[in-house]
Protein backbone atom coordinates (compact mmCIF):
# COMPACT_ATOMS: atom_id res chain seq x y z
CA UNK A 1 20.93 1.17 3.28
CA UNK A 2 17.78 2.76 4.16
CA UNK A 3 13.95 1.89 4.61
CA UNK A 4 11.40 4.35 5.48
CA UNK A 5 8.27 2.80 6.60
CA UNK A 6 5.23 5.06 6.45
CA UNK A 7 1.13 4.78 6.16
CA UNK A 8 0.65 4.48 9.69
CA UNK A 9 -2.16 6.60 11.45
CA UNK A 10 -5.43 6.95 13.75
CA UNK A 11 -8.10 4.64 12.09
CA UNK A 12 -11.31 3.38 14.12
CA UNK A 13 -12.01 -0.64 14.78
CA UNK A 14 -12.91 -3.13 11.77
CA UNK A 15 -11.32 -0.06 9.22
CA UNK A 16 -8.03 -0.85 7.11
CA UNK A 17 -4.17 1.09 6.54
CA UNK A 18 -1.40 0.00 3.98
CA UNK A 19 1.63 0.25 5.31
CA UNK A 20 4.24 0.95 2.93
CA UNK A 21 8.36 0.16 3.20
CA UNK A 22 10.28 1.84 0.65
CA UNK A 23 13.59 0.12 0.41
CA UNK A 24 17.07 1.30 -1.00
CA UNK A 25 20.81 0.77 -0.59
CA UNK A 26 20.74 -2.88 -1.14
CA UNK A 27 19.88 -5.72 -4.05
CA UNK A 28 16.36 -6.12 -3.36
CA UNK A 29 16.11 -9.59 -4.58
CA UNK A 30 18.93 -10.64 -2.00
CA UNK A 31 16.77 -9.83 0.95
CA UNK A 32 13.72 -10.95 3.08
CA UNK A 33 11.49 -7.86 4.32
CA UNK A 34 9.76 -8.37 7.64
CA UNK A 35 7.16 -6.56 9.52
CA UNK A 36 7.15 -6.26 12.67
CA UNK A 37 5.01 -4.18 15.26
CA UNK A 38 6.01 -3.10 19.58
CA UNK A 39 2.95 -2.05 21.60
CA UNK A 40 3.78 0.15 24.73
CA UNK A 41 5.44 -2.26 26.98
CA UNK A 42 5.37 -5.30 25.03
CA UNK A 43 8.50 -6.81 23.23
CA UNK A 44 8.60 -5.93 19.53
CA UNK A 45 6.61 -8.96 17.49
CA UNK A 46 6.97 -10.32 14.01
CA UNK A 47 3.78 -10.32 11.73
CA UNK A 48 5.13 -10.89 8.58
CA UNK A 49 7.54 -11.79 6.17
CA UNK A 50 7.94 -11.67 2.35
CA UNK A 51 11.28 -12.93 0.27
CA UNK A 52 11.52 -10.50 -2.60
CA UNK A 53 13.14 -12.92 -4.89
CA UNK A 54 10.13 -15.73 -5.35
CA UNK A 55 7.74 -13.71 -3.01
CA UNK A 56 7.35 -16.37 -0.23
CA UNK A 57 5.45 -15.08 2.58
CA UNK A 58 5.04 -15.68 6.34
CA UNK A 59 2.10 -14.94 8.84
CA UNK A 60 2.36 -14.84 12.75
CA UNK A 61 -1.41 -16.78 13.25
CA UNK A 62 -2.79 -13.77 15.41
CA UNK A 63 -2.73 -11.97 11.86
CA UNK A 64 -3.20 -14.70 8.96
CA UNK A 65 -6.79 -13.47 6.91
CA UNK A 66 -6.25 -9.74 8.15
CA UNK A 67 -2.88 -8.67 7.02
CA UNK A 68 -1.50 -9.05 3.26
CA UNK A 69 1.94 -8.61 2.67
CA UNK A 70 3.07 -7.90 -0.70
CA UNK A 71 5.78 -6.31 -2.21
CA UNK A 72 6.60 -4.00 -5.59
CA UNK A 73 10.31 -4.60 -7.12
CA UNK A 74 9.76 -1.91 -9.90
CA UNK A 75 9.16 0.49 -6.55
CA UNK A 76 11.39 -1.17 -4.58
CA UNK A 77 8.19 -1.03 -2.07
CA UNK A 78 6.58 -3.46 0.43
CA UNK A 79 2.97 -3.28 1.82
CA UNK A 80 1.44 -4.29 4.39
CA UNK A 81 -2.40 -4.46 4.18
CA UNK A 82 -3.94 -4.56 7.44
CA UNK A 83 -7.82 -5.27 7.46
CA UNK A 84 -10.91 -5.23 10.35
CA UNK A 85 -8.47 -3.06 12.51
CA UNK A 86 -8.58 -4.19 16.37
CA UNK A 87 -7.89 -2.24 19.23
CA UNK A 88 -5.16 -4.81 20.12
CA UNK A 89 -3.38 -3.88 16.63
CA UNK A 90 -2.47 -0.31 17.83
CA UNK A 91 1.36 -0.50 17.65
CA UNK A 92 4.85 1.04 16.14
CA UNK A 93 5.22 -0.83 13.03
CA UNK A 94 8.68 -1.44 11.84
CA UNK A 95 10.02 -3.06 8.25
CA UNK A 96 13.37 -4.49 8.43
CA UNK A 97 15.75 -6.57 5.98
CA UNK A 98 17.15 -9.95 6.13
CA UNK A 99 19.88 -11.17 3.46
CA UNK A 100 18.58 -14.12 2.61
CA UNK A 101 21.10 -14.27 -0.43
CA UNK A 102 22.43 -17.72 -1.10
CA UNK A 103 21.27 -19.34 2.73
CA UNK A 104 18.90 -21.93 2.77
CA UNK A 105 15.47 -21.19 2.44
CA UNK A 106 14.46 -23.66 5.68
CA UNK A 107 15.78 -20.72 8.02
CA UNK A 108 13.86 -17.83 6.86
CA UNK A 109 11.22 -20.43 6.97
CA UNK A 110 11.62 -21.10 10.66
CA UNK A 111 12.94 -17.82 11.88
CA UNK A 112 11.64 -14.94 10.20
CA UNK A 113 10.02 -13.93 13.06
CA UNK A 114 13.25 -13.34 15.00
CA UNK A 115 14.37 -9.58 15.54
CA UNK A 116 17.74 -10.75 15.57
CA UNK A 117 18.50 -11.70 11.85
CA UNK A 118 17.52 -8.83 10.50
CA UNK A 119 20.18 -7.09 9.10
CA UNK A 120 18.57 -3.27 8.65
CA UNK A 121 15.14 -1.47 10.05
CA UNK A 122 13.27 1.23 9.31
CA UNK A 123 12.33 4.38 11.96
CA UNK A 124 8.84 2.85 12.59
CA UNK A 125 5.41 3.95 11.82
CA UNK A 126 2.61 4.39 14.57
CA UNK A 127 -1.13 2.62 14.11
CA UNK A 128 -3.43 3.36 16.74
CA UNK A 129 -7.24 1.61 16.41
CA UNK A 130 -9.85 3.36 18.26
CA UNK A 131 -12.68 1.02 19.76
């Protein structure tokens, strides 16, 4: 299993990145990909969620109307489109994977913020927002 996340980079405030998880070593449809992001001394944070079966997604509310979360089975890819950039967005960004395969769909509702249920992650890729 392996996910490499990449797109990450030095942008200025109120400009955009897509963030990009390439997934592979596992039945895409069977898993939930989250995004998650650690700022220098901060705990790591869920921002969003998408289950690659129906493509349900998930927002934390300090991101909803900014970042878009979409994903491409063909590529076995999911983005992360992150708008209006904020110095307060400059973080490691992390995918990881959560089987989601046959468990009810009420838990990834409630929980897929939670680092702990996530099965695989990626090496992390770093934004930084200059003001």
């Amino acid at each position: 299993v392996q996910l490499q996340a990449s797109g990450g980079g030095l942008v200025q405030a109120g400009g955009s990145l897509r963030l990009s998880c390439a997934a592979s070593g596992f039945t895409f449809d069977d898993y939930a990909i989250g995004w998650f992001r650690q700022a220098p001394g901060k705990e790591r944070e869920g921002v969003s969620c998408i289950r690659n079966k129906d493509g349900t997604t998930y927002y934390a509310d300090s991101v909803k109307g900014r970042f878009t979360i979409s994903s491409d089975k063909a590529k076995r890819t999911v983005y992360l489109q992150i708008n209006d950039l904020k110095p307060e967005d400059t973080a490691v960004y992390y995918c990881a994977a959560d089987k989601v395969f046959r468990r009810p769909p009420i838990l990834l509702a409630r929980f897929w913020a939670s680092v702990g249920r996530y099965d695989y992650w990626g090496q992390g890729t770093q934004v930084t927002v200059s003001s």
